[in-house]
C-alpha atoms as a PDB file:
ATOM      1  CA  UNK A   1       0.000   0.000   0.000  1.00  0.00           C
ATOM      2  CA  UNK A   2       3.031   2.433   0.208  1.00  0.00           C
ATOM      3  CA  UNK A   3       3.184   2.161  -2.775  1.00  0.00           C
ATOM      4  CA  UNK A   4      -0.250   3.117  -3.988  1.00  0.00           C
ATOM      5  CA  UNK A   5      -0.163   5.873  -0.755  1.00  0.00           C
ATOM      6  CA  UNK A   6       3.120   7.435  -3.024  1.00  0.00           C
ATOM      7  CA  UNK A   7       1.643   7.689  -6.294  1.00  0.00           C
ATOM      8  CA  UNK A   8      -1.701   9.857  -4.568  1.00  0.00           C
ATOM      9  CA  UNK A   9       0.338  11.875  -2.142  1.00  0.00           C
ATOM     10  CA  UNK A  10       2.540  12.695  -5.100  1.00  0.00           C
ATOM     11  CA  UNK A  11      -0.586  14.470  -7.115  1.00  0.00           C
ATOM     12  CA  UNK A  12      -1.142  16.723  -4.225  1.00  0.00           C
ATOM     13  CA  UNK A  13       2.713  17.512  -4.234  1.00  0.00           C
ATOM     14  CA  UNK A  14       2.869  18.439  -7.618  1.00  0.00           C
ATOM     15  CA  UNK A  15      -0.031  20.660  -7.430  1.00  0.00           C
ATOM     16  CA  UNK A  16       1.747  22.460  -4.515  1.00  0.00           C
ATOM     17  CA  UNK A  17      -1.764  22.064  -1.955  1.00  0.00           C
ATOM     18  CA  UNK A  18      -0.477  22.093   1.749  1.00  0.00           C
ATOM     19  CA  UNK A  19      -0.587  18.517   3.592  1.00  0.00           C
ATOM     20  CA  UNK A  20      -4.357  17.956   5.030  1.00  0.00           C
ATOM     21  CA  UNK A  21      -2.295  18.421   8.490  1.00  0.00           C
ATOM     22  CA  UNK A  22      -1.040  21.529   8.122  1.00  0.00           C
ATOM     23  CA  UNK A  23      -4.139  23.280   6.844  1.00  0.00           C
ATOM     24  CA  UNK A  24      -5.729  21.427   9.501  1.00  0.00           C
ATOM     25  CA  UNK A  25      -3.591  23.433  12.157  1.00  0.00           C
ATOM     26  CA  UNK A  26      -4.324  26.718  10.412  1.00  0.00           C
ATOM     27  CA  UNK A  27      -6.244  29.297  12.762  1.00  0.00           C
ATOM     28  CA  UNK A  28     -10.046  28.878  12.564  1.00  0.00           C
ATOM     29  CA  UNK A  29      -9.601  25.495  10.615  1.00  0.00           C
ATOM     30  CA  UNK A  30     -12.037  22.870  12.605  1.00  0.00           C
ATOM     31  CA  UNK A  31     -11.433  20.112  10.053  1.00  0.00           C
ATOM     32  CA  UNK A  32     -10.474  19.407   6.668  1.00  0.00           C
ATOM     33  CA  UNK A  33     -11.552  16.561   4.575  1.00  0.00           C
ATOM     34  CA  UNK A  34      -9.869  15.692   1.028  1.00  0.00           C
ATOM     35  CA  UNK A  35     -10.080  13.386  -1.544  1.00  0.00           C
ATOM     36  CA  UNK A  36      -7.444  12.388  -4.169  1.00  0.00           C
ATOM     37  CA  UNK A  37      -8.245  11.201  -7.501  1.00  0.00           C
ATOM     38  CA  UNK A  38      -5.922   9.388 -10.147  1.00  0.00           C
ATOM     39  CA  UNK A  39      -7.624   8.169 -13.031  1.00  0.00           C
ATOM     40  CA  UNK A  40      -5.276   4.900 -14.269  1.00  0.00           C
ATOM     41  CA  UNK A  41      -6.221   5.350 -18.155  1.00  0.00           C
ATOM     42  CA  UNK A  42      -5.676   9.054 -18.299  1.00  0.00           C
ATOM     43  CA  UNK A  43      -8.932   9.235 -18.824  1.00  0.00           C
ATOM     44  CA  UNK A  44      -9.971  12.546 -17.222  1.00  0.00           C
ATOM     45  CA  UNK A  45      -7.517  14.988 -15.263  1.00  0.00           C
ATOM     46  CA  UNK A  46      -6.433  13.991 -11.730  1.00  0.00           C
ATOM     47  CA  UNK A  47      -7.329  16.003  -9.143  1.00  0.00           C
ATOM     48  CA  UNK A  48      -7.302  16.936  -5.078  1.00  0.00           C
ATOM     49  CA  UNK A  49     -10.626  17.929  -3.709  1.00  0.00           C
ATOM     50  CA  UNK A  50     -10.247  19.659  -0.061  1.00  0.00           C
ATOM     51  CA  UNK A  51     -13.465  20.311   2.302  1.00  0.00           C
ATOM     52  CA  UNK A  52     -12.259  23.381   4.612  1.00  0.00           C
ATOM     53  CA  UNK A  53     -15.174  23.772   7.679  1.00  0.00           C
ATOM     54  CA  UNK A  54     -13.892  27.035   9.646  1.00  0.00           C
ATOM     55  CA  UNK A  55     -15.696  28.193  12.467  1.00  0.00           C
ATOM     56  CA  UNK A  56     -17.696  31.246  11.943  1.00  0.00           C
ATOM     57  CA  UNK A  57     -17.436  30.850   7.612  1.00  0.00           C
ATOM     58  CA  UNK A  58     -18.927  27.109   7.368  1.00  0.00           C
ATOM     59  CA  UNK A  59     -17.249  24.709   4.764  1.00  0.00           C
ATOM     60  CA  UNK A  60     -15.771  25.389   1.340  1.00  0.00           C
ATOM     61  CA  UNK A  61     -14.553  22.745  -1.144  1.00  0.00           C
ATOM     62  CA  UNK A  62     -11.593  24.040  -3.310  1.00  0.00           C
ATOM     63  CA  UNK A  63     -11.297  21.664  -6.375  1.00  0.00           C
ATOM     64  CA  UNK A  64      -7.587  21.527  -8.164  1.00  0.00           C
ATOM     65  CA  UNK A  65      -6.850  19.533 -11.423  1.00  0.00           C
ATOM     66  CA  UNK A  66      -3.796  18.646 -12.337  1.00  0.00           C
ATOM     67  CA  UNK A  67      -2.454  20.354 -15.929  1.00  0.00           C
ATOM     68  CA  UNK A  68      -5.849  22.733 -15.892  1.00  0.00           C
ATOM     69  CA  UNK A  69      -6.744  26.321 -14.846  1.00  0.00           C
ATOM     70  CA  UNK A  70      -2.662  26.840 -13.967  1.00  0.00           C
ATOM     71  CA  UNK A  71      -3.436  24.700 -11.183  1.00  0.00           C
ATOM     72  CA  UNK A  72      -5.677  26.925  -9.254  1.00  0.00           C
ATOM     73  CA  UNK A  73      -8.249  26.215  -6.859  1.00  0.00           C
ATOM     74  CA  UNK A  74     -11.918  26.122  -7.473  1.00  0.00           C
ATOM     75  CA  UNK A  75     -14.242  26.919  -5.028  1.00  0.00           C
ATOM     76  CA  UNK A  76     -17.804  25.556  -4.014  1.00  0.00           C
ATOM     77  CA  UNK A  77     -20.032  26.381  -1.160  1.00  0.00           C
ATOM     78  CA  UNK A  78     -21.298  23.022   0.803  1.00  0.00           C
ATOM     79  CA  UNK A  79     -24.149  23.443   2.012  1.00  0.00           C
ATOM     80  CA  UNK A  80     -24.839  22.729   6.218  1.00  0.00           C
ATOM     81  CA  UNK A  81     -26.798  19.747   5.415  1.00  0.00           C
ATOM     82  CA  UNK A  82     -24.018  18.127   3.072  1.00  0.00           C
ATOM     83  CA  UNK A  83     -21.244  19.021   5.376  1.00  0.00           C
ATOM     84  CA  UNK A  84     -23.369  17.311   8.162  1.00  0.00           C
ATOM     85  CA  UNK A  85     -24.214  14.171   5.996  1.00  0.00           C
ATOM     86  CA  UNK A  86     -20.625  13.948   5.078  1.00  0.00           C
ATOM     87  CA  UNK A  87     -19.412  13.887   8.494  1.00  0.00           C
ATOM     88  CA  UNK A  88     -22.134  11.665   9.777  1.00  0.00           C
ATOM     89  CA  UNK A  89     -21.433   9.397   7.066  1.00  0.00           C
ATOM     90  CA  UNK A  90     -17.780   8.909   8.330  1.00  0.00           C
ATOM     91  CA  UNK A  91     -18.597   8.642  12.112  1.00  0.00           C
ATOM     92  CA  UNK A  92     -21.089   5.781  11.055  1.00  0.00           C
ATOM     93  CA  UNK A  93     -18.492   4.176   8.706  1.00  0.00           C
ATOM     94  CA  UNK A  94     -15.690   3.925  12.029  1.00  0.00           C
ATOM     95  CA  UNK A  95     -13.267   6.031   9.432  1.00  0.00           C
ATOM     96  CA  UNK A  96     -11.159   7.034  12.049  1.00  0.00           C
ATOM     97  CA  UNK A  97     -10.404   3.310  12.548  1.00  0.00           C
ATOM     98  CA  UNK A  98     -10.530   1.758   8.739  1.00  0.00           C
ATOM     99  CA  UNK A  99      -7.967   0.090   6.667  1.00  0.00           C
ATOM    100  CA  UNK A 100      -6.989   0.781   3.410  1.00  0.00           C
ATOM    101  CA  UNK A 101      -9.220  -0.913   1.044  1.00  0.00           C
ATOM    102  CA  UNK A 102      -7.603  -4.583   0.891  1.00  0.00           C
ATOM    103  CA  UNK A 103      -6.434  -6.219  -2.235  1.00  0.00           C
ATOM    104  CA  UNK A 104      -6.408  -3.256  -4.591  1.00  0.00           C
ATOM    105  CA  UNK A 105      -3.640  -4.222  -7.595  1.00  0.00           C
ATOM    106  CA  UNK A 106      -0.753  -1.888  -8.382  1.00  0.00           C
ATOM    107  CA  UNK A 107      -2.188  -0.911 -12.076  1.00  0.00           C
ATOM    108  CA  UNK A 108      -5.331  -0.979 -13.921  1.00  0.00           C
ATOM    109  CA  UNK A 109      -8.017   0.689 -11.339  1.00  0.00           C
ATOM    110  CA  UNK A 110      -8.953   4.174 -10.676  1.00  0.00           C
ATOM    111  CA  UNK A 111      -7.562   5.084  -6.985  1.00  0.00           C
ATOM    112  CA  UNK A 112      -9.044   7.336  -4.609  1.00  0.00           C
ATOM    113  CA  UNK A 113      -7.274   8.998  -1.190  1.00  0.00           C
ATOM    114  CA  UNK A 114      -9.551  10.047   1.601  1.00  0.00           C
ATOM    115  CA  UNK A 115      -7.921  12.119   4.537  1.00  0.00           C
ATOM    116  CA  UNK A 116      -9.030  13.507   7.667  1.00  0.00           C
ATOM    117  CA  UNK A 117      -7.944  15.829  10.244  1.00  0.00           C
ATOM    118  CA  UNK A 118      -8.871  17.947  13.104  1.00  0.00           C
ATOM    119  CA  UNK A 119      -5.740  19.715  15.148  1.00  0.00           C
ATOM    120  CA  UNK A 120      -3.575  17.488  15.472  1.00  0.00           C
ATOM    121  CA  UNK A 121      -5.458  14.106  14.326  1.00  0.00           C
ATOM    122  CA  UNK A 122      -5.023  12.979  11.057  1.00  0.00           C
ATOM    123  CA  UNK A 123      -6.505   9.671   9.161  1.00  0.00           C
ATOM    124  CA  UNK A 124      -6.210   8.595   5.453  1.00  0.00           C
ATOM    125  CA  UNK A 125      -7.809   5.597   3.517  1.00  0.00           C
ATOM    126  CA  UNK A 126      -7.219   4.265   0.130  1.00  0.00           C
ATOM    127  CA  UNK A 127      -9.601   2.657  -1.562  1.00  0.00           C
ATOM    128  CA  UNK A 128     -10.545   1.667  -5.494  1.00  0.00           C
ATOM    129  CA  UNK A 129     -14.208   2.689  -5.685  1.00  0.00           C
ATOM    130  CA  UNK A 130     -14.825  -0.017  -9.156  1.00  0.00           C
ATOM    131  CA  UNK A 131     -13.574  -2.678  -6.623  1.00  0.00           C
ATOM    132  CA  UNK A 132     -14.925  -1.471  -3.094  1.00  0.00           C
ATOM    133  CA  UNK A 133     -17.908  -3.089  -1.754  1.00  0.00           C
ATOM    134  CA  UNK A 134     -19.651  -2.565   1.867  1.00  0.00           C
ATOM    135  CA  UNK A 135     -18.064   0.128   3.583  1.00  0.00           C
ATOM    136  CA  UNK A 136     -15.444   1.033   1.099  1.00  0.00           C
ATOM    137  CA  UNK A 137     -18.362   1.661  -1.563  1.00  0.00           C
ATOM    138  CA  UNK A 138     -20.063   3.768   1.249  1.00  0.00           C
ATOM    139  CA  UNK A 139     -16.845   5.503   1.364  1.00  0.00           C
ATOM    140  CA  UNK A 140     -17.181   6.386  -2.243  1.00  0.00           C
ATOM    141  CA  UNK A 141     -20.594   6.733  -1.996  1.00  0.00           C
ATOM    142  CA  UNK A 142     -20.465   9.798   0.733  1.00  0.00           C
ATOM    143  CA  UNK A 143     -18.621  11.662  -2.090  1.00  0.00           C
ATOM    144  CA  UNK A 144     -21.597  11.289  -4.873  1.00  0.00           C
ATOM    145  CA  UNK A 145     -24.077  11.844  -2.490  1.00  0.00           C
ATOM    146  CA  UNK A 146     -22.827  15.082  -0.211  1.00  0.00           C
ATOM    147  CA  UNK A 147     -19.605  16.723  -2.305  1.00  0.00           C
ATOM    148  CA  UNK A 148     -20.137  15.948  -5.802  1.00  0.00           C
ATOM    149  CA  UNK A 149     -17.712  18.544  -7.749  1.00  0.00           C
ATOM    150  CA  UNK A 150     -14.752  16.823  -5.475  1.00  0.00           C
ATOM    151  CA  UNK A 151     -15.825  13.772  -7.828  1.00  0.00           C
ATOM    152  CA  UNK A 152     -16.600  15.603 -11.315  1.00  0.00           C
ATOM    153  CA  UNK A 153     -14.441  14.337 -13.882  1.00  0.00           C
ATOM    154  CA  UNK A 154     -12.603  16.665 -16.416  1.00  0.00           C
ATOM    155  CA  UNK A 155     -11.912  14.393 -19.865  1.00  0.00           C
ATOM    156  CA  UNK A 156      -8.279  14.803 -21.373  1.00  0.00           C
ATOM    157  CA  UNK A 157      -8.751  16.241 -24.598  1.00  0.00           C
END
């Protein structure tokens, strides 16, 4: 799984976006959710999709693809209700305490990184969402359902 865990941490790298933990330690940051996209075939640009909740300002997803817009940030307002789903979703899923999707091969699938962190805390999960089942395909599901621009795919073309 290193492996895999290099390839997605690399795209966020590249794109120059701060590590989930350090934005997560940023005044007024509560927590900070992101998800990682690589798309095996090329299919569609990669991208990092962070969920910022700050106290007083609610949440924000900022969108980045990699080799579009010069690499900067789009922004969407999330709603309450979506940023509450989302985090319910994860507190009924035990995310805090899963392990990385098992069995995912090296090549071939689409791979997805979801982080976590509050101060100090910090969780990630790697999962294939064409292979997951039970709670890994709730995992992918929460992203469909309650963030769905983090998920929008961007063709190559």
């Amino acid at each position: 799984m290193e492996f895999l865990a290099s390839i997605l941490t690399t795209i966020a790298d590249q794109l120059q976006i701060p590590a989930v933990n350090k934005t997560a330690a940023l005044p007024g940051v509560r927590d900070v959710y992101r998800l990682t996209i690589r798309y095996h075939d090329r299919r569609a640009h990669d991208s990092v999709a962070t969920l910022i909740r700050r106290g007083s300002d609610g949440a924000r997803l900022e969108v980045v693809y990699q080799g579009l817009f010069e690499h900067k940030a789009m922004h969407f307002p999330v709603t309450q209700k979506a940023y509450e789903g989302l985090v319910q979703g994860f507190q009924q899923m035990r995310f805090d305490h899963l392990s990385d999707q098992p069995n995912i091969p090296s090549y071939g699938v689409d791979l997805w990184l979801w982080e976590r962190a509050a101060g100090t805390f910090y969780k990630s999960v790697i999962l294939a969402p064409e292979l997951a089942d039970g709670t890994y395909w709730k995992l992918a599901r929460l992203a469909w359902t309650y963030i769905d621009e983090a998920v929008r795919e961007i063709k190559r073309g």
